[in-house]
C-alpha atoms as a PDB file:
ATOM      1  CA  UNK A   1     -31.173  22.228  -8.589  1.00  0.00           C
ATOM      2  CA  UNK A   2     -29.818  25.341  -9.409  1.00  0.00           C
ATOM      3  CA  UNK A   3     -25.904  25.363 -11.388  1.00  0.00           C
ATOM      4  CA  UNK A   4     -23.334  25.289  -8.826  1.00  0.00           C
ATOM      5  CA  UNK A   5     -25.666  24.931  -5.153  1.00  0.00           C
ATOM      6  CA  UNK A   6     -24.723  21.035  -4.519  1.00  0.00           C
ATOM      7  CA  UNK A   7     -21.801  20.605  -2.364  1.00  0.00           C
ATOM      8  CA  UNK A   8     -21.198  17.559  -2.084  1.00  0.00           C
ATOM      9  CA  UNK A   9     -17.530  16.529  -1.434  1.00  0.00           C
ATOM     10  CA  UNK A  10     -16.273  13.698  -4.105  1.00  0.00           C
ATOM     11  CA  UNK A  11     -13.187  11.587  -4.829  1.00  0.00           C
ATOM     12  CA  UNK A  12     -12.107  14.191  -7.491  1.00  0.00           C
ATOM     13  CA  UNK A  13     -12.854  17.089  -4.858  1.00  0.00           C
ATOM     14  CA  UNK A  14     -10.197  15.317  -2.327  1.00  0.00           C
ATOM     15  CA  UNK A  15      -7.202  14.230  -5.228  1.00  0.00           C
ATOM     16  CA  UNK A  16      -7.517  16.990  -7.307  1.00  0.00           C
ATOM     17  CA  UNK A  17      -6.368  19.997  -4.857  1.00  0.00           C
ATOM     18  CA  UNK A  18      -3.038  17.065  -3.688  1.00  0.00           C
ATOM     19  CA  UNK A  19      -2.109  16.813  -7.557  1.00  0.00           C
ATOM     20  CA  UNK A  20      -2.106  20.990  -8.198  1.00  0.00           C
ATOM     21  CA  UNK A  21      -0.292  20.913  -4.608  1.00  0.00           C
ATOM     22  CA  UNK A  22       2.120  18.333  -5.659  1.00  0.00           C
ATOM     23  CA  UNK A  23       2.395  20.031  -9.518  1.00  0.00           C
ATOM     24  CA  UNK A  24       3.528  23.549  -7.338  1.00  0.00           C
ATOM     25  CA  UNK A  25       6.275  21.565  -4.788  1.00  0.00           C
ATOM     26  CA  UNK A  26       7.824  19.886  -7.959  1.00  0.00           C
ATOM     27  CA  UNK A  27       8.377  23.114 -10.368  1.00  0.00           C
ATOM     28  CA  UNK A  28       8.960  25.328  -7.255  1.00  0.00           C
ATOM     29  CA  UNK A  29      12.083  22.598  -6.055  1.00  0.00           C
ATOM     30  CA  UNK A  30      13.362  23.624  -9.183  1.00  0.00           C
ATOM     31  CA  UNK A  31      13.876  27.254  -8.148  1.00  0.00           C
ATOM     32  CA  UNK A  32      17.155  27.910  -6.641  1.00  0.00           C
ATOM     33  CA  UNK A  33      16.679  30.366  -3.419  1.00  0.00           C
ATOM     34  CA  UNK A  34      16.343  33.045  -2.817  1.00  0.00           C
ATOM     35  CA  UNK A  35      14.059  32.969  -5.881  1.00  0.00           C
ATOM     36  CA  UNK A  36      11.899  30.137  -4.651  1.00  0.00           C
ATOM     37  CA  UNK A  37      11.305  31.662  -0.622  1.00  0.00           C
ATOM     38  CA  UNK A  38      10.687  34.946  -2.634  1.00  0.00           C
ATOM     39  CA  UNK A  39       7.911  33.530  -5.237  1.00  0.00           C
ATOM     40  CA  UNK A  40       6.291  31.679  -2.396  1.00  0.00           C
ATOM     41  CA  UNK A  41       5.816  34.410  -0.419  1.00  0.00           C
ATOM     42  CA  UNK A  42       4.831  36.867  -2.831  1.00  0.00           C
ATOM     43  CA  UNK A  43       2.303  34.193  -3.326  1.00  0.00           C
ATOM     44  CA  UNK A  44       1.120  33.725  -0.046  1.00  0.00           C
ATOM     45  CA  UNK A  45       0.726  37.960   0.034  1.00  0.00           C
ATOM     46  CA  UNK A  46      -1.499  37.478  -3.145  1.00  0.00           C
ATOM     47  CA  UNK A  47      -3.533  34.788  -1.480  1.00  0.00           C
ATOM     48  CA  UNK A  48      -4.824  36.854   1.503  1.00  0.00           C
ATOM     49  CA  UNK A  49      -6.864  38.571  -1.006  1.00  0.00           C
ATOM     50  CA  UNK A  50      -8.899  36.502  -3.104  1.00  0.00           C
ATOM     51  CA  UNK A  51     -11.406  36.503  -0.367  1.00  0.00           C
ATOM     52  CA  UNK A  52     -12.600  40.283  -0.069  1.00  0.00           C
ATOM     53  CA  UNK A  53     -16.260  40.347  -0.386  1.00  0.00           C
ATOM     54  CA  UNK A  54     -17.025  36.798   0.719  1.00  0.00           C
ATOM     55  CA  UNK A  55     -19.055  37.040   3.261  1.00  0.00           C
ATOM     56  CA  UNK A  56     -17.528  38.021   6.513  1.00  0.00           C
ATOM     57  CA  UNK A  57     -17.239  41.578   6.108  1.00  0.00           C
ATOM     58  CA  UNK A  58     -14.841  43.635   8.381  1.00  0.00           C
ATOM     59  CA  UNK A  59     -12.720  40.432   9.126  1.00  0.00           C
ATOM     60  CA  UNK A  60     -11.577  39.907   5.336  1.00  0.00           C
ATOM     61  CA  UNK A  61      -9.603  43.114   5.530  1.00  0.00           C
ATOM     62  CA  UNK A  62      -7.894  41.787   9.018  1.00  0.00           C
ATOM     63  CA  UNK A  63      -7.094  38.588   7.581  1.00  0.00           C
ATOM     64  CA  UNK A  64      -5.676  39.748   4.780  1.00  0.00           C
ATOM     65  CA  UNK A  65      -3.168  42.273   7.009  1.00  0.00           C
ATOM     66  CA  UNK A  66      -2.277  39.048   8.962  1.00  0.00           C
ATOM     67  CA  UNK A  67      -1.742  37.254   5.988  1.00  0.00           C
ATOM     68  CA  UNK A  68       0.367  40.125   4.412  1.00  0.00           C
ATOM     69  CA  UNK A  69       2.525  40.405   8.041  1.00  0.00           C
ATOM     70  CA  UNK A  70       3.506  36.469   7.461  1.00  0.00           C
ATOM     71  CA  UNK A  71       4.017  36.566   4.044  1.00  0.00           C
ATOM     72  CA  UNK A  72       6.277  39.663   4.235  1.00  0.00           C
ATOM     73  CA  UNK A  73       8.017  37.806   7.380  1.00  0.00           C
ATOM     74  CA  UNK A  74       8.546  34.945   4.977  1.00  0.00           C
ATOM     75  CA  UNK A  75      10.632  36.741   2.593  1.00  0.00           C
ATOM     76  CA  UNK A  76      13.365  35.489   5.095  1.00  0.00           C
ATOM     77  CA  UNK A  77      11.826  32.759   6.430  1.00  0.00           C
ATOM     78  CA  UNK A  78       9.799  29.880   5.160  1.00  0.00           C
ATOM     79  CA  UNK A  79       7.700  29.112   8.546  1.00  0.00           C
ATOM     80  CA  UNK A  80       6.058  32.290   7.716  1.00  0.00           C
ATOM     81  CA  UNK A  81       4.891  31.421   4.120  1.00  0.00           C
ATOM     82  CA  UNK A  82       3.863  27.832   5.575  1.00  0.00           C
ATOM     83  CA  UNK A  83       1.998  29.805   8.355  1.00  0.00           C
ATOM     84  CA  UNK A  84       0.305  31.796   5.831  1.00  0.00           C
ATOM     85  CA  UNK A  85      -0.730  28.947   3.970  1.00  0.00           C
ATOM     86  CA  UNK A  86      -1.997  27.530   7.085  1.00  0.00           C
ATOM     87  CA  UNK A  87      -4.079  30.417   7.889  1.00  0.00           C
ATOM     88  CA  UNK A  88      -5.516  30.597   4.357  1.00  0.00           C
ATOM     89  CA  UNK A  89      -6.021  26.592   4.849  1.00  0.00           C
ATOM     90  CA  UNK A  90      -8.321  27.877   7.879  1.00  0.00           C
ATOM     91  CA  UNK A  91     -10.171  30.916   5.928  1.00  0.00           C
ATOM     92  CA  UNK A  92     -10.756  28.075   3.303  1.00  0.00           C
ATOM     93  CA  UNK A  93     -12.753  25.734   5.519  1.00  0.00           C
ATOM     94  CA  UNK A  94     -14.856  28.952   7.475  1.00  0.00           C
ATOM     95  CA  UNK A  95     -15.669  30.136   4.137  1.00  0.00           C
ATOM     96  CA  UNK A  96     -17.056  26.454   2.613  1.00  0.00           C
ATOM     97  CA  UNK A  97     -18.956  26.285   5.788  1.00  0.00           C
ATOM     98  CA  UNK A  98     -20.066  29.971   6.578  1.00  0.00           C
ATOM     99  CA  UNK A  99     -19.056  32.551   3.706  1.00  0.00           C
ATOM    100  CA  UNK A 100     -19.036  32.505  -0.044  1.00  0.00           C
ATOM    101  CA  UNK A 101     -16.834  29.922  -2.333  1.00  0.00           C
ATOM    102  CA  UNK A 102     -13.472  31.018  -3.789  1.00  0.00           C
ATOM    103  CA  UNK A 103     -15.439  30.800  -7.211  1.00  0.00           C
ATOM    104  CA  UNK A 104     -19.155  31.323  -7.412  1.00  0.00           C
ATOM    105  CA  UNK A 105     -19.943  28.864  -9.329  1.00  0.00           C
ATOM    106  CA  UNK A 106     -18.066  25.913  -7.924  1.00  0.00           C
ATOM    107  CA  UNK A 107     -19.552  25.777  -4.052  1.00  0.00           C
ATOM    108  CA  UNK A 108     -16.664  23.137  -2.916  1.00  0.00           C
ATOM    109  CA  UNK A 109     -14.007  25.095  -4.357  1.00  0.00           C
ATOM    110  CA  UNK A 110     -13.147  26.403  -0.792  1.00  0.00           C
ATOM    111  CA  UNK A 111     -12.837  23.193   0.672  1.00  0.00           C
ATOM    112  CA  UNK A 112     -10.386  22.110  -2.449  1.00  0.00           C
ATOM    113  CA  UNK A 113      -8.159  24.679  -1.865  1.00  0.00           C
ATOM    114  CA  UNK A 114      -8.258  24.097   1.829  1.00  0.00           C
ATOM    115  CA  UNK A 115      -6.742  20.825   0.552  1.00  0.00           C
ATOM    116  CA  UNK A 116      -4.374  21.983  -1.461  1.00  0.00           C
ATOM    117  CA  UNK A 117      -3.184  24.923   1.093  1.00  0.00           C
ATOM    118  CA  UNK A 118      -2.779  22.351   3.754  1.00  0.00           C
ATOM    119  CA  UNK A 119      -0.575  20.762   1.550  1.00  0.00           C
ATOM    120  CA  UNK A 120       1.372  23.347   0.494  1.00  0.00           C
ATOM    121  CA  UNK A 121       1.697  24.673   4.001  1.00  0.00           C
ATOM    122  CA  UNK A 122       3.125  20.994   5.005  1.00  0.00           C
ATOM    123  CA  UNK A 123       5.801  21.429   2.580  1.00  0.00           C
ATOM    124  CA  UNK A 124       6.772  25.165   3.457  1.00  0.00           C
ATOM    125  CA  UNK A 125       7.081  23.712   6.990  1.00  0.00           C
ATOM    126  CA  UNK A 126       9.382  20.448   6.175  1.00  0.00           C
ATOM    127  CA  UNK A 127      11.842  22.734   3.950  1.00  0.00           C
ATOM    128  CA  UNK A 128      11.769  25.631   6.926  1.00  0.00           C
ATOM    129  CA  UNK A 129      10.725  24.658   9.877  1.00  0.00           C
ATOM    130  CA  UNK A 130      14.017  24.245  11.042  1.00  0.00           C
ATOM    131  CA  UNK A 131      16.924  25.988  12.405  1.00  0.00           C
ATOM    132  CA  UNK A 132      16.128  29.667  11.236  1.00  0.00           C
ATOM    133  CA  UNK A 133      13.080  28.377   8.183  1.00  0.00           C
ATOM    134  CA  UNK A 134      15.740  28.637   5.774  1.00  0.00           C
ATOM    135  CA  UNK A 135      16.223  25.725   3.761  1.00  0.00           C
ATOM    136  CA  UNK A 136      18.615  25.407   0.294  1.00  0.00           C
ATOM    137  CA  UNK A 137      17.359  23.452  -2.671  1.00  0.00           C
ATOM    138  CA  UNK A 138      19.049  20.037  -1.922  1.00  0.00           C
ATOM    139  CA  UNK A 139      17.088  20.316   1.811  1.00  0.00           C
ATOM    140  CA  UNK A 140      19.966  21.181   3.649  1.00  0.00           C
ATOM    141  CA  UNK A 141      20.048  24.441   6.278  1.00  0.00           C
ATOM    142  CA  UNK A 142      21.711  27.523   4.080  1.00  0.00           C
ATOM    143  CA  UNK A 143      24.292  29.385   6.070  1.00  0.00           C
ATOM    144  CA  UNK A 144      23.360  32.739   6.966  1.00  0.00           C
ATOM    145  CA  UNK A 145      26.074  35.178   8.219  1.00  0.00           C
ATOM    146  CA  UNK A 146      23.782  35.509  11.394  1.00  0.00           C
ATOM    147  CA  UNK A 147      24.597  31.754  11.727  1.00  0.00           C
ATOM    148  CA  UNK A 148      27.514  30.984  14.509  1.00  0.00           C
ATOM    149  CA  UNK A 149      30.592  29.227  12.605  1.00  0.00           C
END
């Protein structure tokens, strides 16, 4: 068998991607806002990319405008960046089944950071998905001046 053609899921395949996910929540709680909403969706903008030219053609470029539209939407709000972490979650698992892997020469490195996406979109949601998606670092809703008094 040919370097990098088995892909077979292991034990390592499944806890890796949860320990990177977990390594980003803890240093990113330590980012005070708006630093940390800003970071995550600058990431989430970067992420839409690292697909062009893997296998699917036309629709790469229109995910990646989708993906940019949610991540610049989650500059203010974090149920953006956790929807654009869900969406990548989804371009993850159609590309381990149907396109190319994220890197050539690891075949289940899709489906690991489908893991690790769906994890990282979980947390976006829990510190945003309430009340207005914008959350302060102790977990409490922020005041905005659009808030009523």
């Amino acid at each position: 068998m040919a370097i990098g053609t088995e892909r077979r899921l292991s034990s390592l395949l499944l806890v890796s991607p949860v320990v990177v996910a977990t390594i980003v929540v803890a240093l990113f709680s330590r980012l005070e806002e708006p630093k940390r909403r800003t970071l995550s969706a600058i990431l989430a903008a970067g992420a839409s990319g690292v697909y062009f030219n893997g296998g699917f053609g036309v629709f790469e470029f229109l995910f990646s405008g989708l993906v940019l539209r949610l991540a610049y939407l989650g500059l203010r709000d974090y149920r953006y960046v956790s929807g654009a972490w869900f969406l990548h979650t989804v371009w993850d698992v159609l590309h381990y089944f149907y396109g190319s892997p994220i890197i050539p020469m690891v075949p289940t490195s899709s489906a690991a950071c489908a893991i690790c996406d769906l994890v990282l979109a979980g947390w976006y949601w829990s510190i945003g998905g309430h009340r207005g998606g914008s959350r302060g670092t102790s977990g409490a809703p922020t005041r905005s001046s659009a808030d009523p008094a």
